[in-house]
Structure formats: structure tokens, C-alpha cells
N, C-alpha and C. Protein backbone atom coordinates (compact mmCIF):
# COMPACT_ATOMS: atom_id res chain seq x y z
N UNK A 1 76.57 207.43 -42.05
CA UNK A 1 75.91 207.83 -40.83
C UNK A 1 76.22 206.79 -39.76
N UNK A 2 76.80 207.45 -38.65
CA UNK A 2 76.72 206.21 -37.66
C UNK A 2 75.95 206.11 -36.46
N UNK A 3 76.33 205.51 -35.46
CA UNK A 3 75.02 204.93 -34.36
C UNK A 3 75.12 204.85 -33.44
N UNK A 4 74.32 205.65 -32.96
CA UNK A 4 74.56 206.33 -31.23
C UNK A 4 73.66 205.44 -30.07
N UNK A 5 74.58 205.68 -29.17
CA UNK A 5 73.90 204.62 -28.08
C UNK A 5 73.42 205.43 -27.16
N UNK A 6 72.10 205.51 -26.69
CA UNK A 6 71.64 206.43 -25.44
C UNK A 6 71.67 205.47 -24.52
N UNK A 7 72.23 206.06 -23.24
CA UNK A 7 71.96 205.03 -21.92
C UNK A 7 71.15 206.34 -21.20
N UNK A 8 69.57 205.94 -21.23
CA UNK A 8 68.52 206.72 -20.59
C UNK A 8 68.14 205.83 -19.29
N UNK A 9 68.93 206.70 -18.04
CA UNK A 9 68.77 206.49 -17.10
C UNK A 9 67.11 206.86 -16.51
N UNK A 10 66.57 206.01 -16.21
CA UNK A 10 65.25 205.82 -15.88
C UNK A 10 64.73 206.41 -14.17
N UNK A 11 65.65 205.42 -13.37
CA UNK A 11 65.60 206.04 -11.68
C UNK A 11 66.88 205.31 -11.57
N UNK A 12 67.22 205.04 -9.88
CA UNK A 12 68.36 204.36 -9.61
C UNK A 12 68.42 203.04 -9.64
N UNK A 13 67.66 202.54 -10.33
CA UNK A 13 67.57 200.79 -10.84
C UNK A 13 67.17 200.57 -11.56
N UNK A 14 66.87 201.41 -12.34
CA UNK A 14 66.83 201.27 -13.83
C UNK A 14 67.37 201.67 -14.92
N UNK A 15 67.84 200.98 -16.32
CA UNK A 15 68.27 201.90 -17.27
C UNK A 15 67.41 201.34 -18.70
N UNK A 16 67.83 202.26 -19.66
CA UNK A 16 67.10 201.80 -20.92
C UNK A 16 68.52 201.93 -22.01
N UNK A 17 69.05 200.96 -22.57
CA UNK A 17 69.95 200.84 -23.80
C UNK A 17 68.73 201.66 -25.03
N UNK A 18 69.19 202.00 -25.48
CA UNK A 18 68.74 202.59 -27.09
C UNK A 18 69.69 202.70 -27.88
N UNK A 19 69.83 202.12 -29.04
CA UNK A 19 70.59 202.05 -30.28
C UNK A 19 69.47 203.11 -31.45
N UNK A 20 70.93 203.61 -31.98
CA UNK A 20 69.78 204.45 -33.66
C UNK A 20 71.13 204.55 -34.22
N UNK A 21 70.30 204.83 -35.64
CA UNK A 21 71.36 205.13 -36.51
C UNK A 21 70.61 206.44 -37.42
N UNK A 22 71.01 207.42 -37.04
CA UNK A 22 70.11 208.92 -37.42
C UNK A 22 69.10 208.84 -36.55
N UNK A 23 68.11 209.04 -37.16
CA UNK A 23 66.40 208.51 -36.61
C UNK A 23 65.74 207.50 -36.71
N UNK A 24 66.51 206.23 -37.28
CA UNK A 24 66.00 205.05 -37.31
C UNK A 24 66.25 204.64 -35.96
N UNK A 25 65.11 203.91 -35.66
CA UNK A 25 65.58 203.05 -34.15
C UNK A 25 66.08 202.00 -34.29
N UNK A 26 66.59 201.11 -33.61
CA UNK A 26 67.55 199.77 -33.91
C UNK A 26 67.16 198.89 -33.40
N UNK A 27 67.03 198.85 -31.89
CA UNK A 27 66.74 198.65 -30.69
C UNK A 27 66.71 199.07 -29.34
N UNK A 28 66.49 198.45 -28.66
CA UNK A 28 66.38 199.00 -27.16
C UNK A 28 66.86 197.66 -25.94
N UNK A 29 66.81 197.90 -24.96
CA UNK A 29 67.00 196.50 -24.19
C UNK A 29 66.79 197.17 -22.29
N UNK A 30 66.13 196.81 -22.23
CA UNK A 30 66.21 197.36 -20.10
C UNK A 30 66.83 196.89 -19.40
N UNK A 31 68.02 197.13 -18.20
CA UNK A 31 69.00 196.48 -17.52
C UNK A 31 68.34 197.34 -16.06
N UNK A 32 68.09 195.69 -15.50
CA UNK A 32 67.76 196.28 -14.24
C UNK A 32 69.43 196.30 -13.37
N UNK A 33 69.43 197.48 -12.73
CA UNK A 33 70.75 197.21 -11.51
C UNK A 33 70.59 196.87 -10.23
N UNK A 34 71.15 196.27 -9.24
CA UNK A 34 70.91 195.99 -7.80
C UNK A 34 72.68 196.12 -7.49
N UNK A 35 73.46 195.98 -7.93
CA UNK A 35 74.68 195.90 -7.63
C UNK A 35 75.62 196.44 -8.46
N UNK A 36 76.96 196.59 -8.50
CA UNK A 36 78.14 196.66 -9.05
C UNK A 36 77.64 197.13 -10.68
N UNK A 37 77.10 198.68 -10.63
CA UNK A 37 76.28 198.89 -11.98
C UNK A 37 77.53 199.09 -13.08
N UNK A 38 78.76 199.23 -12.49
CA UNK A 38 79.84 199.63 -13.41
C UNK A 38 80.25 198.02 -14.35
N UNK A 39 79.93 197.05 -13.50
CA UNK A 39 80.00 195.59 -14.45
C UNK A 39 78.91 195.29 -14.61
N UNK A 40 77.79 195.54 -14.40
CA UNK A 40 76.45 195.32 -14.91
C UNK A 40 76.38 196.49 -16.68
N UNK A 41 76.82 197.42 -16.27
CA UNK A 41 76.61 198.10 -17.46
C UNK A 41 77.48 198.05 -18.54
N UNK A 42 78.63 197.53 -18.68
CA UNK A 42 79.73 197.12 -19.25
C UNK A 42 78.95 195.86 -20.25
N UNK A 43 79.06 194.86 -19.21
CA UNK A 43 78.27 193.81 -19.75
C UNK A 43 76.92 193.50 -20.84
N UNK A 44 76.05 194.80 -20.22
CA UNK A 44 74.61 194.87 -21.27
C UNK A 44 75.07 195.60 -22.12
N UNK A 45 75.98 196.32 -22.00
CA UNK A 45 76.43 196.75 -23.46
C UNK A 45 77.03 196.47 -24.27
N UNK A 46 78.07 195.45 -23.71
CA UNK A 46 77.99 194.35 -24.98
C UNK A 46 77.44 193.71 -25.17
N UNK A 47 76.87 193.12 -24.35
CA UNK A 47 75.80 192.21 -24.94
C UNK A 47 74.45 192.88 -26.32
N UNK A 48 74.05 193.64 -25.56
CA UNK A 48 73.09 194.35 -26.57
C UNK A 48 73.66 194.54 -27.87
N UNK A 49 74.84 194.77 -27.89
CA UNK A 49 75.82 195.65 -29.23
C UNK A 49 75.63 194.22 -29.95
N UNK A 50 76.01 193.36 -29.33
CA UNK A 50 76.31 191.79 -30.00
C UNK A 50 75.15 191.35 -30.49
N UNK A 51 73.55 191.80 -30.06
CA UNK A 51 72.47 191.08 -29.75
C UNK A 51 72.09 192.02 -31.57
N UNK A 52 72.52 192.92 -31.69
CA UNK A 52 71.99 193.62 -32.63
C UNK A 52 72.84 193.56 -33.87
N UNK A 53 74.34 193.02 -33.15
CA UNK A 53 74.78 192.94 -34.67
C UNK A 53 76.18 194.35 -35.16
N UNK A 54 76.18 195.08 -33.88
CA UNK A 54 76.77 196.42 -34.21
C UNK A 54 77.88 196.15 -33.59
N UNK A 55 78.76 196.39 -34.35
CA UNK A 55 80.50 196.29 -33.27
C UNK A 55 80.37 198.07 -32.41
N UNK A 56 81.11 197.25 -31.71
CA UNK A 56 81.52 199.06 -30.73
C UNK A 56 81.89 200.27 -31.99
N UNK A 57 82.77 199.44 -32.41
CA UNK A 57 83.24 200.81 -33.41
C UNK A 57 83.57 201.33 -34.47
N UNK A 58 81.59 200.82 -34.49
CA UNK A 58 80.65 201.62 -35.68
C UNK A 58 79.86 202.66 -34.94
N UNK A 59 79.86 202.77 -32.95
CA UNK A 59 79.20 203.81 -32.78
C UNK A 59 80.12 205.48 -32.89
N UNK A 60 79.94 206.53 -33.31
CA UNK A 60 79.99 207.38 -33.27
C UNK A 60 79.64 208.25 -32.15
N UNK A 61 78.48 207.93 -31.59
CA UNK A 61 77.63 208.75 -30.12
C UNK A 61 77.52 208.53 -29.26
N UNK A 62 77.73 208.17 -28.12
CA UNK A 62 77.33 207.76 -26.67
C UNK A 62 76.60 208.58 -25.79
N UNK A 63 75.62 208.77 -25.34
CA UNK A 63 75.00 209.56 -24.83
C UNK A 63 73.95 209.20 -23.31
N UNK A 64 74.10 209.97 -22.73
CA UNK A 64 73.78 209.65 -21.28
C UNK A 64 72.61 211.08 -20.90
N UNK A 65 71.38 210.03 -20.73
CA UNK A 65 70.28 211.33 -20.50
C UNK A 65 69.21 210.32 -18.92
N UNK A 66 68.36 210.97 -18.88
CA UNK A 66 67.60 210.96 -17.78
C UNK A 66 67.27 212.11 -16.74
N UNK A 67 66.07 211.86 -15.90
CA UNK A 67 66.03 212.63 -15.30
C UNK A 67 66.02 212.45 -13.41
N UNK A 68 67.31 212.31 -12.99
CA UNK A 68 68.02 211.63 -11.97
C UNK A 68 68.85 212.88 -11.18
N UNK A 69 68.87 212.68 -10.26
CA UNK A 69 70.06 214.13 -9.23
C UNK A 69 71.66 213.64 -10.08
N UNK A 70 72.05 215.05 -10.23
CA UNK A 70 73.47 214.48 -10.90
C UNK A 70 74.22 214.39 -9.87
N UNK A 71 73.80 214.36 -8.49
CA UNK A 71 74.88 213.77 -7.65
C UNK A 71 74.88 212.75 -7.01
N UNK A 72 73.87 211.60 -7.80
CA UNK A 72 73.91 210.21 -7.46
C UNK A 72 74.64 209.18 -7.88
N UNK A 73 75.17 208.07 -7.32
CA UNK A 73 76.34 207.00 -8.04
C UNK A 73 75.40 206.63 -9.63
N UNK A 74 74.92 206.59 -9.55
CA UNK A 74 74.33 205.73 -11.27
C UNK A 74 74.31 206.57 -12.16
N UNK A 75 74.04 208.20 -12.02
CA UNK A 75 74.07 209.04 -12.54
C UNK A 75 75.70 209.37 -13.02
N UNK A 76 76.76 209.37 -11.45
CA UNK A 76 77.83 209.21 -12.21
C UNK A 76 78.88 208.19 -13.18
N UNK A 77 78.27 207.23 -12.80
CA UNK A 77 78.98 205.98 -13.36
C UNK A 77 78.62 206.11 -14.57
N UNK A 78 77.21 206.67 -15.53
CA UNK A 78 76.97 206.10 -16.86
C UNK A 78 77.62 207.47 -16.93
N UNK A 79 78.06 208.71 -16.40
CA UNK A 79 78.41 209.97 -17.06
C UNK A 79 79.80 209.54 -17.39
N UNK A 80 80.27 208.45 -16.34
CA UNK A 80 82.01 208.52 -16.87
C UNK A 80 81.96 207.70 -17.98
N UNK A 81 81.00 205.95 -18.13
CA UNK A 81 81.37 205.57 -19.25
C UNK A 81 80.76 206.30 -20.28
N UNK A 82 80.10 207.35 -20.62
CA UNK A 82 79.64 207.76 -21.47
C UNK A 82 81.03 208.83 -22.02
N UNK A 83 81.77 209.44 -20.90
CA UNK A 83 82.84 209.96 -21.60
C UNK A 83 84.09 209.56 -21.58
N UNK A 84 84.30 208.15 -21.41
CA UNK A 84 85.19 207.34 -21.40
C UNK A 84 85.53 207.18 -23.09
N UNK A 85 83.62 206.58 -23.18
CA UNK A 85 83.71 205.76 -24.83
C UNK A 85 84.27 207.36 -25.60
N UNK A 86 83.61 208.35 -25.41
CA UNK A 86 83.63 209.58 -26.33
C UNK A 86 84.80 209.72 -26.31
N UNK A 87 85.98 209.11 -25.44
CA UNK A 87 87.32 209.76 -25.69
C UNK A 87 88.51 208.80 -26.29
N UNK A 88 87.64 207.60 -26.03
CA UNK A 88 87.99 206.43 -27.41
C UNK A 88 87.86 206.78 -28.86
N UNK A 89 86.37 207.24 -29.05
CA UNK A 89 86.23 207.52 -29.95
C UNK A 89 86.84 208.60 -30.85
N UNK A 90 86.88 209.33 -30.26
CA UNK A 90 87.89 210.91 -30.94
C UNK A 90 89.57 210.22 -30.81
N UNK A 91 89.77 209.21 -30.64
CA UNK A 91 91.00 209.04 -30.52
C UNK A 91 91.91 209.54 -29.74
């Protein structure tokens, strides 16, 4: 079973990391943004990945939820890295 990362976009300055592996929870971590969220979010995600112990690629899932206008920059930035990683992942 492997381990999906939700990036639950909160509002436009906020996000929430969530790690699981099935339905176990792992962790979590909050990244506030004010700037340049595309290297802000890069960054807490490795970091977090590192903080917990999980290499990148043991995740299987990346997933991008919230409830935000999908035609805002933060909304699109975690939609691309969210299907950036997914297209790493499938190879």
C-alpha cells in the first residue's frame, strides 16, 4: 500500500500537507504562503516528506482538494504540481 499526499488548500494563504498511507494518518504540517507559493510549496514538501521519513517515491497519490475558485493562482499552482508529480509517477 502506498502514500498519498493531500495538499488541502485552505484559502489563498493557506495550505495543509497531509500524508496517509490507506487510512492511517502519518502526518500533517501547515505552510503559510505570502509569496512565490511555487518555491514555498516545493520546499514544504520536501521538507515534510524528510520530516516524516518518506522518500518521494514511495508516494503513489498526490492529491489537491479545497474549497477555493478554480480560477485563482494557488488553486492553479498546487493543480499543476499535483499533476506534474502524477505524471512522474505513472512514468
Amino acid at each position: 500500500m502506498g502514500n498519498t499526499l493531500t495538499i488541502r488548500i485552505i484559502d489563498d494563504r493557506h495550505l495543509r500537507l497531509v500524508l496517509s498511507r490507506g487510512r492511517t494518518h502519518i502526518g500533517q504540517a501547515a505552510v503559510a504562503v505570502d509569496r512565490n507559493l511555487d518555491t514555498v510549496l516545493i520546499a514544504a514538501i520536501d521538507k515534510f516528506l524528510k520530516r516524516n521519513r518518506i522518500p518521494k517515491s514511495s508516494l503513489t497519490t498526490v492529491k489537491a482538494v479545497g474549497a477555493i475558485d478554480k480560477f485563482s493562482s494557488v488553486y492553479r499552482i498546487v493543480k499543476a504540481y499535483q499533476l506534474a508529480f502524477q505524471s512522474v509517477l505513472r512514468g
